[in-house]
N, C-alpha and C. Protein backbone atom coordinates (compact mmCIF):
# COMPACT_ATOMS: atom_id res chain seq x y z
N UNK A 1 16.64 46.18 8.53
CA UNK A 1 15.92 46.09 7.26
C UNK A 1 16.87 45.50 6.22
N UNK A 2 16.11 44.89 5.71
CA UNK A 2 17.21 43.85 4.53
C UNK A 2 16.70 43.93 2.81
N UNK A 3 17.77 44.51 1.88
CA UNK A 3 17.27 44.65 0.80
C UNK A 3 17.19 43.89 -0.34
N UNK A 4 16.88 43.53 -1.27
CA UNK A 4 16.69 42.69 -2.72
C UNK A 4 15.59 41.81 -2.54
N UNK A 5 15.42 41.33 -2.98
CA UNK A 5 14.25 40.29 -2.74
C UNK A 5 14.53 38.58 -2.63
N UNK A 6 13.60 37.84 -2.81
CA UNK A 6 13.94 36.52 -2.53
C UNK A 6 13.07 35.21 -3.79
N UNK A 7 13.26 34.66 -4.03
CA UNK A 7 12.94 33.47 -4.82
C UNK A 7 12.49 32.31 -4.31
N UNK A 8 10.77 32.08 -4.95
CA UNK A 8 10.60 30.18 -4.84
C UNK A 8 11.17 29.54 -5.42
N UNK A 9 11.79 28.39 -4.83
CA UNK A 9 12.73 27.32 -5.72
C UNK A 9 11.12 26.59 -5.93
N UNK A 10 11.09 25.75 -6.97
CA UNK A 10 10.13 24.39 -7.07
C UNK A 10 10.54 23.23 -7.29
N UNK A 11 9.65 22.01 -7.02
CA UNK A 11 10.17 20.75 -7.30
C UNK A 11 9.34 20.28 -8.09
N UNK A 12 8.48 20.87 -8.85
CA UNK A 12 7.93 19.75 -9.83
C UNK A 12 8.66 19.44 -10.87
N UNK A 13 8.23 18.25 -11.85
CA UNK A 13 8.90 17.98 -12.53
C UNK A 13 8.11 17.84 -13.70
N UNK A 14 8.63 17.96 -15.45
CA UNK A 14 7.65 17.52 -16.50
C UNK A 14 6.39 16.84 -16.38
N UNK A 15 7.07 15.17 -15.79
CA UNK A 15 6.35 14.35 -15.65
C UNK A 15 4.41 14.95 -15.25
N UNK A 16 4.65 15.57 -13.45
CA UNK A 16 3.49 15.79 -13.70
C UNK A 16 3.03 16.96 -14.22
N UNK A 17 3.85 17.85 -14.60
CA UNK A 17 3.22 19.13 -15.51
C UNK A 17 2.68 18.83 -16.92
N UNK A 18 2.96 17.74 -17.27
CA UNK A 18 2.34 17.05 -18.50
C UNK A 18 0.79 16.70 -17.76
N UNK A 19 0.55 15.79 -16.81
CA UNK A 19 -0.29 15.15 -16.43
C UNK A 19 -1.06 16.36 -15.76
N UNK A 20 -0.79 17.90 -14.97
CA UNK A 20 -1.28 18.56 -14.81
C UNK A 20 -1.63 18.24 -12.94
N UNK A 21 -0.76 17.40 -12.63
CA UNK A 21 -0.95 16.89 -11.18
C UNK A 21 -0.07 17.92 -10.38
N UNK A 22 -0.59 18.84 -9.97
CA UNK A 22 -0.11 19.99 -9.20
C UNK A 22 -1.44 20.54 -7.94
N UNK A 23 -0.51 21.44 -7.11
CA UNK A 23 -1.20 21.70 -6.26
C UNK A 23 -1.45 23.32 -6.54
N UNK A 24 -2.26 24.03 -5.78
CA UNK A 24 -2.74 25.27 -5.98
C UNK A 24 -1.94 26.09 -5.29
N UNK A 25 -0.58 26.85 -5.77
CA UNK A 25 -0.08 27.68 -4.45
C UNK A 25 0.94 26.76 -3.97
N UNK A 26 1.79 25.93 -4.65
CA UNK A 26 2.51 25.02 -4.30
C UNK A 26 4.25 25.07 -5.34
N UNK A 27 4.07 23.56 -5.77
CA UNK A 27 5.22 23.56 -6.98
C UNK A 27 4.82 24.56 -8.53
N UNK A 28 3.61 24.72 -8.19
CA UNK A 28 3.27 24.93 -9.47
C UNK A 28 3.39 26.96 -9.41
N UNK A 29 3.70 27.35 -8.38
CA UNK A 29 3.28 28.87 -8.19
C UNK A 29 5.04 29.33 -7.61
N UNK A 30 6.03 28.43 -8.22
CA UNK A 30 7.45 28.83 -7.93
C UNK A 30 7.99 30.01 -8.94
N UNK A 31 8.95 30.61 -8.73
CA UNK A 31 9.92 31.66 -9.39
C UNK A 31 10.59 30.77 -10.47
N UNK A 32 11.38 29.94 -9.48
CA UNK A 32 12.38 28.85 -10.48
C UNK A 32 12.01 27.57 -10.32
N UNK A 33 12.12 26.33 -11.12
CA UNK A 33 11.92 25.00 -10.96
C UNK A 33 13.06 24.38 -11.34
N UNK A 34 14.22 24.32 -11.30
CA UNK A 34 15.22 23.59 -11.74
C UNK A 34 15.21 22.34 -12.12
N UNK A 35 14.39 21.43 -11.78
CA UNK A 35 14.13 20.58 -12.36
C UNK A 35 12.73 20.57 -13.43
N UNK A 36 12.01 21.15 -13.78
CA UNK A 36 10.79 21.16 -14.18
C UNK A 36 10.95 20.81 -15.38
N UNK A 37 12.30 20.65 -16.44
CA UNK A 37 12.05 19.89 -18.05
C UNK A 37 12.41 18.79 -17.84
N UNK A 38 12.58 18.54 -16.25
CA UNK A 38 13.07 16.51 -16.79
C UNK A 38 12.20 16.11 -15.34
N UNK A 39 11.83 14.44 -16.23
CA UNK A 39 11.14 13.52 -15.70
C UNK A 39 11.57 12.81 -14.78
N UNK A 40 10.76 12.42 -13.85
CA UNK A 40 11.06 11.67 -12.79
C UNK A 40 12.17 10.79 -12.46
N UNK A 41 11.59 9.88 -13.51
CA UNK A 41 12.95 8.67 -14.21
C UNK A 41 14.43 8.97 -14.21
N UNK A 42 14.13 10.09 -15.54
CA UNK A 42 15.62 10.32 -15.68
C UNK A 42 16.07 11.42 -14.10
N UNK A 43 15.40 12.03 -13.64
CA UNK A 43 15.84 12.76 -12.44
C UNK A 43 16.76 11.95 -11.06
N UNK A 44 15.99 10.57 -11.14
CA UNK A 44 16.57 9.52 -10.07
C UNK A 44 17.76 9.10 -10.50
N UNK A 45 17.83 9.07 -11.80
CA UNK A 45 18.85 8.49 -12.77
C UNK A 45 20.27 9.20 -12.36
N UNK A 46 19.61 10.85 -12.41
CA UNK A 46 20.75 11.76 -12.23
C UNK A 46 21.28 11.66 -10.85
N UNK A 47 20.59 12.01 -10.19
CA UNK A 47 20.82 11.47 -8.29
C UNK A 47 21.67 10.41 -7.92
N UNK A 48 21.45 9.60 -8.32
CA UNK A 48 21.72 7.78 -7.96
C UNK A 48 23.21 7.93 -8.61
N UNK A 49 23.12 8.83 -10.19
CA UNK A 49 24.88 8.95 -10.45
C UNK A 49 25.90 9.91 -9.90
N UNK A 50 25.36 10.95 -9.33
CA UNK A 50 25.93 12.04 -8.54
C UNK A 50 26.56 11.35 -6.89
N UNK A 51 24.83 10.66 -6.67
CA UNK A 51 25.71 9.84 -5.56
C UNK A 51 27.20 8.94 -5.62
N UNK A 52 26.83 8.25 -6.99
CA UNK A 52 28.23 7.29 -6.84
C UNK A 52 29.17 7.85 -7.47
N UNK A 53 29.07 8.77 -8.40
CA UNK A 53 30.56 9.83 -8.96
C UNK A 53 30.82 10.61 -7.93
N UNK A 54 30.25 11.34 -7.17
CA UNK A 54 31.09 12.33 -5.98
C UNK A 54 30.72 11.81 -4.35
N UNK A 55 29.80 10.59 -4.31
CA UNK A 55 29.37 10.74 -3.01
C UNK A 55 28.32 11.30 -1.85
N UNK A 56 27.61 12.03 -2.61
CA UNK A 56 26.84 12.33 -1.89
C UNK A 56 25.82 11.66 -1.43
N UNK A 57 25.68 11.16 -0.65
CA UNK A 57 25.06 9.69 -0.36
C UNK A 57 23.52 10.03 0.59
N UNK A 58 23.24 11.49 0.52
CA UNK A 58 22.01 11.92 0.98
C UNK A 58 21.28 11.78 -0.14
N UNK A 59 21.46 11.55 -1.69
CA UNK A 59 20.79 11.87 -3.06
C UNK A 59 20.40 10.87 -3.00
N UNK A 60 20.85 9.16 -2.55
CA UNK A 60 20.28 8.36 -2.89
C UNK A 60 18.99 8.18 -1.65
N UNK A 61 18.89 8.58 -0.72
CA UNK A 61 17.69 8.67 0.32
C UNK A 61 16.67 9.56 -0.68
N UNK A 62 17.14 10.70 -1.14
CA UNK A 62 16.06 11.06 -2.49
C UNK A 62 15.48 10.66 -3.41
N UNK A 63 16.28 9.79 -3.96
CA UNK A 63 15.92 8.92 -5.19
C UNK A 63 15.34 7.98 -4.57
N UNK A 64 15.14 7.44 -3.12
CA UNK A 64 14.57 6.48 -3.15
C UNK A 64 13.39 6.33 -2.30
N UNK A 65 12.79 7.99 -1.97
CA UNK A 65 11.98 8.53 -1.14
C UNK A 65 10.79 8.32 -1.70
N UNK A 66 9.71 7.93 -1.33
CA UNK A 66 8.07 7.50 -1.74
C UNK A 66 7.88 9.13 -2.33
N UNK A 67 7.73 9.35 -3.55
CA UNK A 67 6.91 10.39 -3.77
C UNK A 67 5.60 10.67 -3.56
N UNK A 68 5.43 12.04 -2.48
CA UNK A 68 4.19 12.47 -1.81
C UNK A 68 4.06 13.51 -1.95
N UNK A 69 2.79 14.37 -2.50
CA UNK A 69 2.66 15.59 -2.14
C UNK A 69 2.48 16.12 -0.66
N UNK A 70 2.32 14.95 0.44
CA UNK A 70 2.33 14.92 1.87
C UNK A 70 1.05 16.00 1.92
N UNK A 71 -0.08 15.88 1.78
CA UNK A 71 -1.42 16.89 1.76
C UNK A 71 -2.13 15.98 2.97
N UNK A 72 -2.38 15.25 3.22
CA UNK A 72 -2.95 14.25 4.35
C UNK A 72 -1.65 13.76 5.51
N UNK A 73 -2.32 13.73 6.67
CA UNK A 73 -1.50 13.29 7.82
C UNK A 73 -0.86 11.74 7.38
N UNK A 74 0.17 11.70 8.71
CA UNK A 74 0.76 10.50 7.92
C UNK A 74 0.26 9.55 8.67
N UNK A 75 0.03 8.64 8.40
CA UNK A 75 -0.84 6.95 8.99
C UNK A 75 -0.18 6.60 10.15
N UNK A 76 0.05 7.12 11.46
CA UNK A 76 0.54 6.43 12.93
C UNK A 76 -0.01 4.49 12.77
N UNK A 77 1.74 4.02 12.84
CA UNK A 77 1.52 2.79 12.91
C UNK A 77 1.63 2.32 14.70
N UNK A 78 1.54 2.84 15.67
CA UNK A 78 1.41 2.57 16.68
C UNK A 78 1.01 3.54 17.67
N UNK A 79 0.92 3.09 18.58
CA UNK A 79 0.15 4.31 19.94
C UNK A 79 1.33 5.51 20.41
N UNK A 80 2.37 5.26 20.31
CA UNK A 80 3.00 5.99 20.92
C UNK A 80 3.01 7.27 20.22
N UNK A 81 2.09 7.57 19.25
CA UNK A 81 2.25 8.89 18.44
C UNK A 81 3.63 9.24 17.62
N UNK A 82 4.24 8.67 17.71
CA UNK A 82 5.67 8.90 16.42
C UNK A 82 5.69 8.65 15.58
N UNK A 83 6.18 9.63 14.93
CA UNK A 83 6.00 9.90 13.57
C UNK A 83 6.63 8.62 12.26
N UNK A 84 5.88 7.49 12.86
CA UNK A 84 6.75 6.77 12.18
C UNK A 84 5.55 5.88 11.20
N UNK A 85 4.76 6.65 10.88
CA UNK A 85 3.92 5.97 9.60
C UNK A 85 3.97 5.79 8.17
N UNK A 86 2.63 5.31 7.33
CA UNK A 86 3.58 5.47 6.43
C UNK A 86 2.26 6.88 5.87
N UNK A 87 3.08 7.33 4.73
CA UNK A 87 2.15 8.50 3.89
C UNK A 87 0.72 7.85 3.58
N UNK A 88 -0.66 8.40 3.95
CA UNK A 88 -1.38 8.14 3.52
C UNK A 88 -1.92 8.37 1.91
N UNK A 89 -0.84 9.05 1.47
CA UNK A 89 -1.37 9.49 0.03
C UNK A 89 0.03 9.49 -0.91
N UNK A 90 0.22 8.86 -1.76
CA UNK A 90 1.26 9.25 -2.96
C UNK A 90 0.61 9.43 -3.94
N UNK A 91 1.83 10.28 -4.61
CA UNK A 91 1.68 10.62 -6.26
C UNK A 91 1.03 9.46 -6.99
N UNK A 92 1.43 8.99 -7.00
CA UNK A 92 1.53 7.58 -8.20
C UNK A 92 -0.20 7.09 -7.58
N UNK A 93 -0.81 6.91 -6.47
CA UNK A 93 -2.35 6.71 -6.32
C UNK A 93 -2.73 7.97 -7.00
N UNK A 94 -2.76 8.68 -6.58
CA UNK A 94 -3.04 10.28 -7.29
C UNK A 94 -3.21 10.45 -8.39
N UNK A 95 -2.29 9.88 -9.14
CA UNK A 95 -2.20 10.34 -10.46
C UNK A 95 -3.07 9.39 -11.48
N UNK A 96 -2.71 7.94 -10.73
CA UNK A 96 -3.34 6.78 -11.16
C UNK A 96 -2.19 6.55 -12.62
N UNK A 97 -1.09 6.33 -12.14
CA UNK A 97 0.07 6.33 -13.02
C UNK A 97 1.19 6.21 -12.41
N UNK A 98 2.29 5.42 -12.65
CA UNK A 98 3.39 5.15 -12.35
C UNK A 98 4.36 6.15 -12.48
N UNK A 99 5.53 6.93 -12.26
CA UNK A 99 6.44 7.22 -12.87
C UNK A 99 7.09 6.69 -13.93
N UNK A 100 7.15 5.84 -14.07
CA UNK A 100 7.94 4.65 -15.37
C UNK A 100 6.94 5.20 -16.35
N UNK A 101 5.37 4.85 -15.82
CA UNK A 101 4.46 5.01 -17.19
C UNK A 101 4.58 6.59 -17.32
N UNK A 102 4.51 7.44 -16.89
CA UNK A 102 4.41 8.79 -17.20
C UNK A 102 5.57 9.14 -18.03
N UNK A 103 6.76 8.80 -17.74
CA UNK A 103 7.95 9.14 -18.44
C UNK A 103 7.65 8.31 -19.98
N UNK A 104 6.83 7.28 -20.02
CA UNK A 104 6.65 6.50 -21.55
C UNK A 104 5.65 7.95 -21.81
N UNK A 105 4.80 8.12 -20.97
CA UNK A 105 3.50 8.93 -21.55
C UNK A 105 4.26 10.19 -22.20
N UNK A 106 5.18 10.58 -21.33
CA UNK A 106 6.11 11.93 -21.92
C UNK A 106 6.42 12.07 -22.86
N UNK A 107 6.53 11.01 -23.29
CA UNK A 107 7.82 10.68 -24.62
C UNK A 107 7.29 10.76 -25.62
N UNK A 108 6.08 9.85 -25.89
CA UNK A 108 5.21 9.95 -26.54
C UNK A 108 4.18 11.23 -26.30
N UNK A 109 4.18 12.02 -25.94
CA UNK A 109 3.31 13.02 -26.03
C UNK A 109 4.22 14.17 -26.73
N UNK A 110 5.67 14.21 -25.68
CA UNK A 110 6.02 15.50 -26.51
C UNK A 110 7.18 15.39 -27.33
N UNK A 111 7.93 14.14 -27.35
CA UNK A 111 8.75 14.17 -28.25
C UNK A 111 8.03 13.69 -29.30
N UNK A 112 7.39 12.30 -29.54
CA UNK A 112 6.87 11.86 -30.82
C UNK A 112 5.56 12.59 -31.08
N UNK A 113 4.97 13.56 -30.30
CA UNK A 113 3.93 14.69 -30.86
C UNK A 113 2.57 13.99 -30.72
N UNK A 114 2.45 12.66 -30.21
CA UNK A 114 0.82 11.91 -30.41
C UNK A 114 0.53 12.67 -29.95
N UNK A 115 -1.01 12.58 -30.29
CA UNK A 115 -2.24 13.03 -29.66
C UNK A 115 -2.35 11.70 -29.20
N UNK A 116 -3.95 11.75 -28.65
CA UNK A 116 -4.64 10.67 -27.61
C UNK A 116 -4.66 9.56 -28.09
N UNK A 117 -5.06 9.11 -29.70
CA UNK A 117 -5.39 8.02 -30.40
C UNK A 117 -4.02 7.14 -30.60
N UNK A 118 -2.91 8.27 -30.94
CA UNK A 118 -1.83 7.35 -31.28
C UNK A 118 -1.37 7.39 -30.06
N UNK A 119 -1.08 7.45 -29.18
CA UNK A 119 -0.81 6.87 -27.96
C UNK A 119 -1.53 6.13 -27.58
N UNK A 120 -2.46 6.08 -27.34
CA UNK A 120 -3.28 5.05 -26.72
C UNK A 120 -2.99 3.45 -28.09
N UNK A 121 -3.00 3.86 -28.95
CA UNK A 121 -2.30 2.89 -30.07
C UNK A 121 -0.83 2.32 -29.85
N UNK A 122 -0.01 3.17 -29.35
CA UNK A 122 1.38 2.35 -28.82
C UNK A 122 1.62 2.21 -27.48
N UNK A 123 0.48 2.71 -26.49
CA UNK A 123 0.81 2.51 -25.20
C UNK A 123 -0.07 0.63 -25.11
N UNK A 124 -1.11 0.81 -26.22
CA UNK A 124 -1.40 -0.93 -26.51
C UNK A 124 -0.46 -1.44 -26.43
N UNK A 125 0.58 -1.55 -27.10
CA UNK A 125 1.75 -2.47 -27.31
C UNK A 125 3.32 -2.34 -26.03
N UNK A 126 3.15 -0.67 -26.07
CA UNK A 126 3.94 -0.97 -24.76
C UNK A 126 3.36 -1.41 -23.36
N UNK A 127 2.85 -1.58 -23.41
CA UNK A 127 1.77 -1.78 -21.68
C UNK A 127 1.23 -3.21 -22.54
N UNK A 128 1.31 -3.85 -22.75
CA UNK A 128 0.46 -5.12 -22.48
C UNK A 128 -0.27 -5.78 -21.69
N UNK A 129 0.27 -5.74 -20.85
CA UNK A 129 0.18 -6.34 -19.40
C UNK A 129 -1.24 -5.60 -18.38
N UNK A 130 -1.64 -3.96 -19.15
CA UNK A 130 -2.76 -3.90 -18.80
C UNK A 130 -3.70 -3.48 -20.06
N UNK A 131 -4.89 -3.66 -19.46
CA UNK A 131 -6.27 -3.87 -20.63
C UNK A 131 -6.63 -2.65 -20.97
N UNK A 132 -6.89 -2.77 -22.45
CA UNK A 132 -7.23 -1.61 -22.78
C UNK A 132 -7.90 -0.58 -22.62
N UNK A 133 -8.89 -0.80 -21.07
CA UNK A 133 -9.89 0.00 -20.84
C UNK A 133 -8.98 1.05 -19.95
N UNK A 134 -8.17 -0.10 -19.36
CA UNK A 134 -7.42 0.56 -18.33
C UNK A 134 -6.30 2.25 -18.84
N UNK A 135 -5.78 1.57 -19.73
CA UNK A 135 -4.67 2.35 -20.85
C UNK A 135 -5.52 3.28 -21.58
N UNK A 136 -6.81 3.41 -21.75
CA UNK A 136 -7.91 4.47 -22.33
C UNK A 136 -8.05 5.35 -21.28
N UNK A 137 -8.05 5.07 -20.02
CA UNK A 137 -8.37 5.93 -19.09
C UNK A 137 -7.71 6.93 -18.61
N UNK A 138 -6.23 6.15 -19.02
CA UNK A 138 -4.75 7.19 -18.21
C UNK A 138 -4.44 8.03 -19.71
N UNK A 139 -4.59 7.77 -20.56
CA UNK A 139 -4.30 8.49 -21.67
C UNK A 139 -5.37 9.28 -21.75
């Protein structure tokens, strides 16, 4: 018999706890989240420099891992059954949002305080490149 108890670590992060992209009984139902006040972005950021200041050279296979909640089987690209497909589902389809854009969406939501209108007013100008119906939808 073994005594004290034990702890969920989690991996979500701001990013989608802003966006509310969580699972039921998952990242979202942890003890601790150690990462959960920082965004995606800057999280890879941190990884990618840990790797090249000390080496740890498993962080950059992290940072550069397809983010998946892995909820669907993975796509078998050949007969032999190995596991060598790709994810049928990522975050970023899911969310219908980039990481890059979510970390702008962050910024603007909780540091500069917009609501919906003024974001959607400077995500006009930062996002150009897509139409405004599009940028109405994710905001």
């Amino acid at each position: 018999k073994t005594s004290g108890f034990l702890l969920v670590l989690g991996s979500a992060n701001v990013d989608e706890a802003l966006r509310g992209y969580m699972t039921k009984y998952d990242c979202s139902s942890a003890d601790l989240n150690p990462i959960g006040g920082i965004s995606k972005v800057d999280l890879k950021k941190m990884l990618n420099w840990a790797c090249e200041e000390y080496g740890y050279t498993a962080l950059r296979e992290i940072s550069t891992a397809l983010p998946t909640a892995e909820l669907r089987p993975i796509q078998i690209k050949d007969q032999k059954e190995e596991q060598c497909g790709d994810h049928s589902q990522t975050d970023e389809d899911e969310m219908g949002m980039s990481y890059d854009e979510l970390s702008q969406f962050g910024q603007l939501r909780k540091i500069n305080r917009f609501g919906p209108v003024s974001m959607f007013k400077n995500l006009l100008l930062l996002w150009s490149e897509i139409s405004p119906k599009a940028i109405a939808e994710k905001v």
